[in-house]
Protein backbone atom coordinates (compact mmCIF):
# COMPACT_ATOMS: atom_id res chain seq x y z
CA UNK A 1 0.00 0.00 0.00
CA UNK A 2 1.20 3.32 -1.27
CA UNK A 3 0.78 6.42 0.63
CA UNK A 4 0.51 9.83 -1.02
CA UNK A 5 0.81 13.66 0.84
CA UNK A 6 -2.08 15.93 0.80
CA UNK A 7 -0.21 18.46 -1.97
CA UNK A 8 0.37 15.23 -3.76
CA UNK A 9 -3.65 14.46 -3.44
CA UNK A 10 -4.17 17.77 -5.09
CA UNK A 11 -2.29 17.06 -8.08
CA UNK A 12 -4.32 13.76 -8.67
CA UNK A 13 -7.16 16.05 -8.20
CA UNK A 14 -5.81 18.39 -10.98
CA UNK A 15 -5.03 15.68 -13.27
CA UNK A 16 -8.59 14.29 -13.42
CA UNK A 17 -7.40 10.54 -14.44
CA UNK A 18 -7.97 8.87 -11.00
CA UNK A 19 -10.37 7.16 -9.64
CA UNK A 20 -10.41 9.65 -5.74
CA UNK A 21 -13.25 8.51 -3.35
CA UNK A 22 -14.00 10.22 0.40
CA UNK A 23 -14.72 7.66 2.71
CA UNK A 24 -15.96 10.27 5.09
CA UNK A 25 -20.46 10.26 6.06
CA UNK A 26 -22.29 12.00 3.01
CA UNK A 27 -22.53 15.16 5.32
CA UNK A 28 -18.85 15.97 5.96
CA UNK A 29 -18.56 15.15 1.65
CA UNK A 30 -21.61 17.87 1.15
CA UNK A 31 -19.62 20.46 3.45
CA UNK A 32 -16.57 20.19 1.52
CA UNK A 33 -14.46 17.53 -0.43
CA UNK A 34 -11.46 17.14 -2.97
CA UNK A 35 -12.36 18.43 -6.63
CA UNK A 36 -13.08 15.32 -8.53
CA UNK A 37 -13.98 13.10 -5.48
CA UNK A 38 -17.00 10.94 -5.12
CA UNK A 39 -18.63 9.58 -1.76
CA UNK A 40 -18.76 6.00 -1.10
CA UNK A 41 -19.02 5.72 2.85
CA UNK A 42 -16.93 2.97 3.40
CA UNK A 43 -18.94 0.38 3.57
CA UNK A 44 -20.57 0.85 -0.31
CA UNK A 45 -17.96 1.01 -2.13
CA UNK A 46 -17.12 -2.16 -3.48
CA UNK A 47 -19.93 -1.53 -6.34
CA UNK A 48 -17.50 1.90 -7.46
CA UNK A 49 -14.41 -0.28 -7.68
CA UNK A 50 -16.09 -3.20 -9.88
CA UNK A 51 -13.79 -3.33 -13.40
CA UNK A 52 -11.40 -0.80 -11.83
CA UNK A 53 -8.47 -3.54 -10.46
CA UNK A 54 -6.46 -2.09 -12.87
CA UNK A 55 -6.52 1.43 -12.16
CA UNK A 56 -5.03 3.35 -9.41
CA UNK A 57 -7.49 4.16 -6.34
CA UNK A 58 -6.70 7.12 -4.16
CA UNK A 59 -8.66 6.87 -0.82
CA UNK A 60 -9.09 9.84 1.83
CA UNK A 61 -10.94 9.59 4.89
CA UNK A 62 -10.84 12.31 7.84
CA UNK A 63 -7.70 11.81 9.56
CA UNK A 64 -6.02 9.12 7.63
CA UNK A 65 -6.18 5.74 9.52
CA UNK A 66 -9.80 4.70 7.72
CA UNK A 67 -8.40 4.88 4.15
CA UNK A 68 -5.32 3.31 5.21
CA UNK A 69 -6.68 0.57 6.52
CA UNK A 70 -9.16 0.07 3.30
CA UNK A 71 -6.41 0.58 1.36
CA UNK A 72 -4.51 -2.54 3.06
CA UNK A 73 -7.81 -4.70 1.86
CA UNK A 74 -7.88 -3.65 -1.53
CA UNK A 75 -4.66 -4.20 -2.07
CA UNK A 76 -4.92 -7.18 -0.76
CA UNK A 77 -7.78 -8.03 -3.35
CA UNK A 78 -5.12 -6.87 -6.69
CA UNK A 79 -5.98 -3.16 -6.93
CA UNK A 80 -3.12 -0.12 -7.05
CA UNK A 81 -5.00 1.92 -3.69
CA UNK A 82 -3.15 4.97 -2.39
CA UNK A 83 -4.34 6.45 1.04
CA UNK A 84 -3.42 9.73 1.85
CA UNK A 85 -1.07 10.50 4.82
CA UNK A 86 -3.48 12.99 7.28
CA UNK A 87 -6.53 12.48 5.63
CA UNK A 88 -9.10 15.54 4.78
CA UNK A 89 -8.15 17.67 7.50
CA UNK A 90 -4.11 17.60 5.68
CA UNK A 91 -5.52 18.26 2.64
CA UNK A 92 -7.69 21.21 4.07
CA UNK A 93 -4.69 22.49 6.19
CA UNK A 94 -2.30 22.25 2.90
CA UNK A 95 -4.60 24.33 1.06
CA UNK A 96 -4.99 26.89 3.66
CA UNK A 97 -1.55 27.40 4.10
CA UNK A 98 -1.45 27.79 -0.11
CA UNK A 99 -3.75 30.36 0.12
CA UNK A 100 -2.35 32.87 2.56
């Protein structure tokens, strides 16, 4: 299992190629998310990953420890998942910083 930064989470973002989902409750998602990202709570999202093994998952949950530990199982299972390192709140902190 691969793990990726939060500035290196908004480059996937930018490139648009990657398959990004938020692990976090559909509220937290509507309040704010990653460009690009789609919500699969993590217990639904086995359907979103169905003829995907070959491409590269990047998973995000609030702090981190969620999408690295569903990370573990799909790689487990033959798919290319990346969690990122400090979850949501990095990414959210990262940008923050960019902007001032």
């Amino acid at each position: 299992m691969e793990t990726i930064s939060a500035r290196e989470l908004e480059r996937y973002a930018r490139e648009g190629s990657y398959l990004i989902i938020d692990l976090r409750s559909e509220e937290d998602y509507r309040k704010d998310h990653v460009r690009g990202a789609i919500n699969v709570p993590r217990g639904k999202f086995r359907a979103e990953l169905s003829g995907r093994r070959g491409d590269t998952v990047i998973l995000y949950c609030d702090r981190g420890a969620l999408s690295m530990s569903v990370s573990r199982e799909l790689e487990k299972q033959g798919y290319h998942a990346k969690s990122v390192v400090g979850g949501f709140r990095a990414y959210r902190e990262q940008r923050k910083a960019r902007i001032l």
